[in-house]
N, C-alpha and C. Protein backbone atom coordinates (compact mmCIF):
# COMPACT_ATOMS: atom_id res chain seq x y z
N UNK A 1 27.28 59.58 129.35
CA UNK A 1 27.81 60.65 128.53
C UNK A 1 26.97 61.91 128.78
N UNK A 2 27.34 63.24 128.78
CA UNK A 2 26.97 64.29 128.88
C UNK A 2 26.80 64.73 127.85
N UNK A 3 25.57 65.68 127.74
CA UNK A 3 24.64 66.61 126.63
C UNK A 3 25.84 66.52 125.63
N UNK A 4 26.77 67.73 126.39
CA UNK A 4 28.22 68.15 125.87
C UNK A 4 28.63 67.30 125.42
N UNK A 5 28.87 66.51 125.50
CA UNK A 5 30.09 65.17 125.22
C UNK A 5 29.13 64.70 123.75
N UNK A 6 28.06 64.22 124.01
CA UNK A 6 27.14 63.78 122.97
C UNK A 6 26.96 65.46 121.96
N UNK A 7 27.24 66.21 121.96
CA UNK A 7 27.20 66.86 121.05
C UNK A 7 28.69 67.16 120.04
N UNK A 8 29.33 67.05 120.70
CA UNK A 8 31.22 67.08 120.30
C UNK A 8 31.30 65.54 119.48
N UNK A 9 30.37 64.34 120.18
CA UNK A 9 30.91 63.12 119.27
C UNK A 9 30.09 63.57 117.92
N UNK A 10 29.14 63.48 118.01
CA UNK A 10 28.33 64.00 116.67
C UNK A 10 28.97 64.76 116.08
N UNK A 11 29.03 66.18 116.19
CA UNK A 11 29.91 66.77 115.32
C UNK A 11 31.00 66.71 114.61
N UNK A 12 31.86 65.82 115.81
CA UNK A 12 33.58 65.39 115.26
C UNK A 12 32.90 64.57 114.32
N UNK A 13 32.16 63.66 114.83
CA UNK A 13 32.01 62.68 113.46
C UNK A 13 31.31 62.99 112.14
N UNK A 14 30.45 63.69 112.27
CA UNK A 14 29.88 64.38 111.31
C UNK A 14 30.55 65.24 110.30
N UNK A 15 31.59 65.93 110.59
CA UNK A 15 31.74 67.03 109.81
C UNK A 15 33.05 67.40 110.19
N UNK A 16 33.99 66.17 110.53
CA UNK A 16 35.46 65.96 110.39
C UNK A 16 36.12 67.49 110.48
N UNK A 17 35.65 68.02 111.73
CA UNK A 17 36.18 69.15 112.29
C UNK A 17 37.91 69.93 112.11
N UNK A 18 38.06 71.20 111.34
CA UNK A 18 39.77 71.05 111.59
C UNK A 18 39.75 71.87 113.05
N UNK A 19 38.63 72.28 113.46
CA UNK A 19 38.42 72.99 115.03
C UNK A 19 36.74 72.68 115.31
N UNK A 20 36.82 72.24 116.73
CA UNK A 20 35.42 72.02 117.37
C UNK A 20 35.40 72.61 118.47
N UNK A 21 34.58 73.72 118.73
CA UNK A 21 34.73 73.89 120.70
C UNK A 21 32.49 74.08 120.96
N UNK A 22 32.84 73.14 121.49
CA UNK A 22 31.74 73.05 122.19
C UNK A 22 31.07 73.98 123.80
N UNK A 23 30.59 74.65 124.28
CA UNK A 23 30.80 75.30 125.61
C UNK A 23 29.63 75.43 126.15
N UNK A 24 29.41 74.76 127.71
CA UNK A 24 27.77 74.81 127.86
C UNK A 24 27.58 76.43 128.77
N UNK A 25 26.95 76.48 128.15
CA UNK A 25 27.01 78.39 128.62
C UNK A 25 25.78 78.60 129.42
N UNK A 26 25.14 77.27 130.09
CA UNK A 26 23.70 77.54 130.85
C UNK A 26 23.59 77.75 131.88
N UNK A 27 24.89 78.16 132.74
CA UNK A 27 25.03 78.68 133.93
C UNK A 27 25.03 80.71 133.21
N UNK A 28 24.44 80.86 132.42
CA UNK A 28 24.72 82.25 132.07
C UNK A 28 22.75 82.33 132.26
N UNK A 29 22.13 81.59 132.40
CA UNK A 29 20.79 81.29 132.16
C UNK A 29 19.93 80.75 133.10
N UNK A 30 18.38 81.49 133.14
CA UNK A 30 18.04 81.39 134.58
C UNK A 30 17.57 79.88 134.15
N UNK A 31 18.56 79.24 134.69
CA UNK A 31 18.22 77.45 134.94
C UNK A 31 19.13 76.67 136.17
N UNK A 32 18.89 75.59 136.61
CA UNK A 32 19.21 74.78 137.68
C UNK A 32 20.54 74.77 137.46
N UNK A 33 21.17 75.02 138.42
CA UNK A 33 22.73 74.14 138.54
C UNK A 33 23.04 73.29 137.35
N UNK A 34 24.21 73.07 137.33
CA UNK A 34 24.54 71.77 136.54
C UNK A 34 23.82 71.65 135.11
N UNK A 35 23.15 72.40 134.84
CA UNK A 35 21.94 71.95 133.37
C UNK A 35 22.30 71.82 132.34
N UNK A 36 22.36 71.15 131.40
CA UNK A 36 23.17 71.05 130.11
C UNK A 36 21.82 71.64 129.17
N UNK A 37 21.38 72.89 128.90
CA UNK A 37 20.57 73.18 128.31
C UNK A 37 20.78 74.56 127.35
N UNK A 38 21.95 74.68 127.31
CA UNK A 38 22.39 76.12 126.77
C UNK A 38 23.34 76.26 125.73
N UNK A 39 24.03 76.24 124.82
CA UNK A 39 25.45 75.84 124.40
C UNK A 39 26.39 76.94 123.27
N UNK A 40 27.01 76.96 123.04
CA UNK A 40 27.85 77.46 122.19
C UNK A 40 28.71 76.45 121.61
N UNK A 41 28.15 76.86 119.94
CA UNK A 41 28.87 75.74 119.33
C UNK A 41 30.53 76.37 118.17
N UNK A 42 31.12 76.38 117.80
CA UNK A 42 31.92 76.82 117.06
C UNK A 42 32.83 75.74 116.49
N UNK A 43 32.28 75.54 115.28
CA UNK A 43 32.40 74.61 113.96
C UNK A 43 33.34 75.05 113.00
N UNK A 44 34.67 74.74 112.68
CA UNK A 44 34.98 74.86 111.25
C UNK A 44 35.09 73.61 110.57
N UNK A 45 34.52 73.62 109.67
CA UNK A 45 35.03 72.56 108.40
C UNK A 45 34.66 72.76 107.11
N UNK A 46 36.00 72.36 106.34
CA UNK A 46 35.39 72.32 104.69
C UNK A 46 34.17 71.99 104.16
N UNK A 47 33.28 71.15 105.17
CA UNK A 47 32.06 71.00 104.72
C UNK A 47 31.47 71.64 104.65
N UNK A 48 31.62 73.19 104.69
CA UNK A 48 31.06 73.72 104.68
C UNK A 48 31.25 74.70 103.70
N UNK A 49 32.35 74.52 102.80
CA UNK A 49 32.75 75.34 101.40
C UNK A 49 31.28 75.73 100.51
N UNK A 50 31.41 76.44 100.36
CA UNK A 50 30.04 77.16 98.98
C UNK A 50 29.15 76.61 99.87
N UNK A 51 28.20 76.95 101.29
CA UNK A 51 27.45 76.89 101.73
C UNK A 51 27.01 78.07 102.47
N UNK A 52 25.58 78.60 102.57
CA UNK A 52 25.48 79.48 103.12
C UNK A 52 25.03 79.53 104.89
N UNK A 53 25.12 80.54 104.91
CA UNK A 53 24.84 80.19 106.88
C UNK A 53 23.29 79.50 107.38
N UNK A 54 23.23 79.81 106.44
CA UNK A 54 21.51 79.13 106.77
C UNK A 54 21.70 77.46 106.77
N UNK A 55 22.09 77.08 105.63
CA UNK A 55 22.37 75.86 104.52
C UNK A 55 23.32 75.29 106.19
N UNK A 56 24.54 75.75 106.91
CA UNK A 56 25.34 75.13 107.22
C UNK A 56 24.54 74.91 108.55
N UNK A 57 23.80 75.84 109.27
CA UNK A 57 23.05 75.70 110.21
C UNK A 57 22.05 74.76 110.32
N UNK A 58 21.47 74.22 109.20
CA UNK A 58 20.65 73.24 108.62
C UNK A 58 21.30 71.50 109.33
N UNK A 59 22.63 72.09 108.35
CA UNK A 59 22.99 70.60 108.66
C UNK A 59 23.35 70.56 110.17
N UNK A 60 23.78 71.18 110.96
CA UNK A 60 23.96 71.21 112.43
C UNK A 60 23.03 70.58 113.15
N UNK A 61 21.92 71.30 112.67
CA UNK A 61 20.17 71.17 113.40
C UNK A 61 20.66 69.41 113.10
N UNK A 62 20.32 69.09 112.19
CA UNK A 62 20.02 68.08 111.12
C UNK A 62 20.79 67.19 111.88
N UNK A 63 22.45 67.43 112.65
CA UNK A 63 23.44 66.04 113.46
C UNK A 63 22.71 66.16 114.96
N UNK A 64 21.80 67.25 115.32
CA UNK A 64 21.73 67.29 116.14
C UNK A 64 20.19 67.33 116.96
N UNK A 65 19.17 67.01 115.67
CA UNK A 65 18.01 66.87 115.84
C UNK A 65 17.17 66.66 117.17
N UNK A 66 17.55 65.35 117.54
CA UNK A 66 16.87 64.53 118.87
C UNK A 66 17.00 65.46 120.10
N UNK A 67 18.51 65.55 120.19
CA UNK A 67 19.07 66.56 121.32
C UNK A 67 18.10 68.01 121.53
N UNK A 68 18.17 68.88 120.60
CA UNK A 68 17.13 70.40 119.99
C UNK A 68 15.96 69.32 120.32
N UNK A 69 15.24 68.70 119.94
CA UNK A 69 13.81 68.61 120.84
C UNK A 69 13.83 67.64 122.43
N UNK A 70 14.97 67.60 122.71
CA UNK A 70 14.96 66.88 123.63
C UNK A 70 15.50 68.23 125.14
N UNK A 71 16.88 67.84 125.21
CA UNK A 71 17.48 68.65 126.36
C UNK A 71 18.29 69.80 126.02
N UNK A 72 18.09 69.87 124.54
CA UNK A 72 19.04 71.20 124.61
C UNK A 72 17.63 72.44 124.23
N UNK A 73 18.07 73.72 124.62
CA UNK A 73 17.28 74.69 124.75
C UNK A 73 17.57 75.53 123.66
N UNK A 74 18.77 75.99 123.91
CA UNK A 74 19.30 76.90 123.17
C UNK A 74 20.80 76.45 122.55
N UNK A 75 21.18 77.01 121.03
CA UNK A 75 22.69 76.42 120.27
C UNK A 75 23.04 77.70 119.15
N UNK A 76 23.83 78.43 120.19
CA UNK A 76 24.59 78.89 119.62
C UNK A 76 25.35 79.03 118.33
N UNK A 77 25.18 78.90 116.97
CA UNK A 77 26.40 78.21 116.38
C UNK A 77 26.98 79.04 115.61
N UNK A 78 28.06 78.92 115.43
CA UNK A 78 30.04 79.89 114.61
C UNK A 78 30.19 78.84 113.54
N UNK A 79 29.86 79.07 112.20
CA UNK A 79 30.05 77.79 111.53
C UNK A 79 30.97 78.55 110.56
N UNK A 80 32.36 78.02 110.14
CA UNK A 80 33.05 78.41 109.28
C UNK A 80 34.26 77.48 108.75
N UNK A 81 34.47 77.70 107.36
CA UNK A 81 35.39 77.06 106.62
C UNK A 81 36.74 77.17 107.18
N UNK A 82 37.62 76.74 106.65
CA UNK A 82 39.30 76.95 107.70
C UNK A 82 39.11 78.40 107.12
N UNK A 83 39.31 78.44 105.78
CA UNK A 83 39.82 80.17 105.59
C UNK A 83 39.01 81.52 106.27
N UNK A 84 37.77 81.32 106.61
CA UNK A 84 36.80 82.19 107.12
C UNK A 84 37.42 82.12 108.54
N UNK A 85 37.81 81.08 108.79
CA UNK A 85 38.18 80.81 110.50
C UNK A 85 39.68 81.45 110.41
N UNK A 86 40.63 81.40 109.66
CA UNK A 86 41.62 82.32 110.11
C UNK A 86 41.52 83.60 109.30
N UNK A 87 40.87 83.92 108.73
CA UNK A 87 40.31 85.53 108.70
C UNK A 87 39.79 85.75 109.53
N UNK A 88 39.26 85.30 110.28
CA UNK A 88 38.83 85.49 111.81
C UNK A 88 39.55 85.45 112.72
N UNK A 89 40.68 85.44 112.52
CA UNK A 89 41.92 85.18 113.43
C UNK A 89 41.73 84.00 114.38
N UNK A 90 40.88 82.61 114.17
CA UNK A 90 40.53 82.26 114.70
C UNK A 90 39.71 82.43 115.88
N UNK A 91 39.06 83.14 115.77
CA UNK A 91 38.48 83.79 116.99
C UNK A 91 36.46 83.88 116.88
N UNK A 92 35.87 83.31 117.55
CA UNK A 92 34.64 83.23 117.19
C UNK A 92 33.66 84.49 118.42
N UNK A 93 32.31 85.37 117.90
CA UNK A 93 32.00 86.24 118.46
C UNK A 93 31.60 85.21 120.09
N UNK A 94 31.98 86.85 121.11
CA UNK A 94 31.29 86.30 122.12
C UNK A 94 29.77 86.32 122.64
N UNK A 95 29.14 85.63 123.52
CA UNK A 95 28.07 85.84 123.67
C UNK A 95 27.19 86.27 124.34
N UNK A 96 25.82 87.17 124.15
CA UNK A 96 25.52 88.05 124.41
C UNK A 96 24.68 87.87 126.11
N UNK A 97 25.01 88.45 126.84
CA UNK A 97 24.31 88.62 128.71
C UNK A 97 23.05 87.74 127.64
N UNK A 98 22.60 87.11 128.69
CA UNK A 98 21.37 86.88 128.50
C UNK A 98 20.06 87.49 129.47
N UNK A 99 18.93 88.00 128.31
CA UNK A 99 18.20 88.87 128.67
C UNK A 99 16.81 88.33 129.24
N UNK A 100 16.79 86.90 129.29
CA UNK A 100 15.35 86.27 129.61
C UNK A 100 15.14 85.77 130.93
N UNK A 101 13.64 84.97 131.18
CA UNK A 101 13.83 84.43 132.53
C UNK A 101 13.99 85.56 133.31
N UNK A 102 14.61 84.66 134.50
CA UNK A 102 14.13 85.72 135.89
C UNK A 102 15.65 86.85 136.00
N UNK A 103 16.34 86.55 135.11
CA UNK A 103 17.45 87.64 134.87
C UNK A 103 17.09 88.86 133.98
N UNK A 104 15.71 88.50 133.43
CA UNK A 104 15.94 89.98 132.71
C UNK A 104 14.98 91.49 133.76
N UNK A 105 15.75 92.43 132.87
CA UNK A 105 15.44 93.38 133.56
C UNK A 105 14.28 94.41 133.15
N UNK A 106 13.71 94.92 134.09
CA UNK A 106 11.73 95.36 134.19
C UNK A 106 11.93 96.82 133.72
């Protein structure tokens, strides 16, 4: 199973997703080929009603503990209720050039 893959089962299972998109974004990042070390996460679920972004980010960390000290580097995360998510037109922000490593500029 891949980083990716192991992060999508956790979540689906965790927090009974009505939308999950997972995206490894570490080819945007000065790292090796292939690296599963980067990600963008974008979460809606009711579990997340009367919670604040901190609080919902918590529990993310929290399904995803081992992974964050293990192979993932960096996690993105879009955490929102259905209604926040279609006031959003469904649509989660994109993400920003990355400025580190041997890509950033002197």
């Amino acid at each position: 199973m891949t980083v990716q893959q192991d992060i999508e089962q956790r979540l689906g299972s965790d927090f009974s997703p009505a939308y999950l998109q997972v995206l490894n974004e570490s080819h945007q990042h000065s790292v090796p080929p292939n690296s599963e070390t980067h990600f963008k996460v974008t979460l809606v679920s009711e579990d997340f009603h009367g919670l604040r972004k901190v609080a919902r980010h918590q529990r993310v960390y929290g399904a995803l503990a081992d992974l964050l000290a293990g192979p993932v580097h960096a996690l993105a995360l879009h955490t929102y209720t259905l209604e926040e998510w279609r006031a959003r037109q469904e649509s989660a922000p994109d993400s920003p050039e990355c400025r580190g490593g041997s890509r950033a500029g002197s």
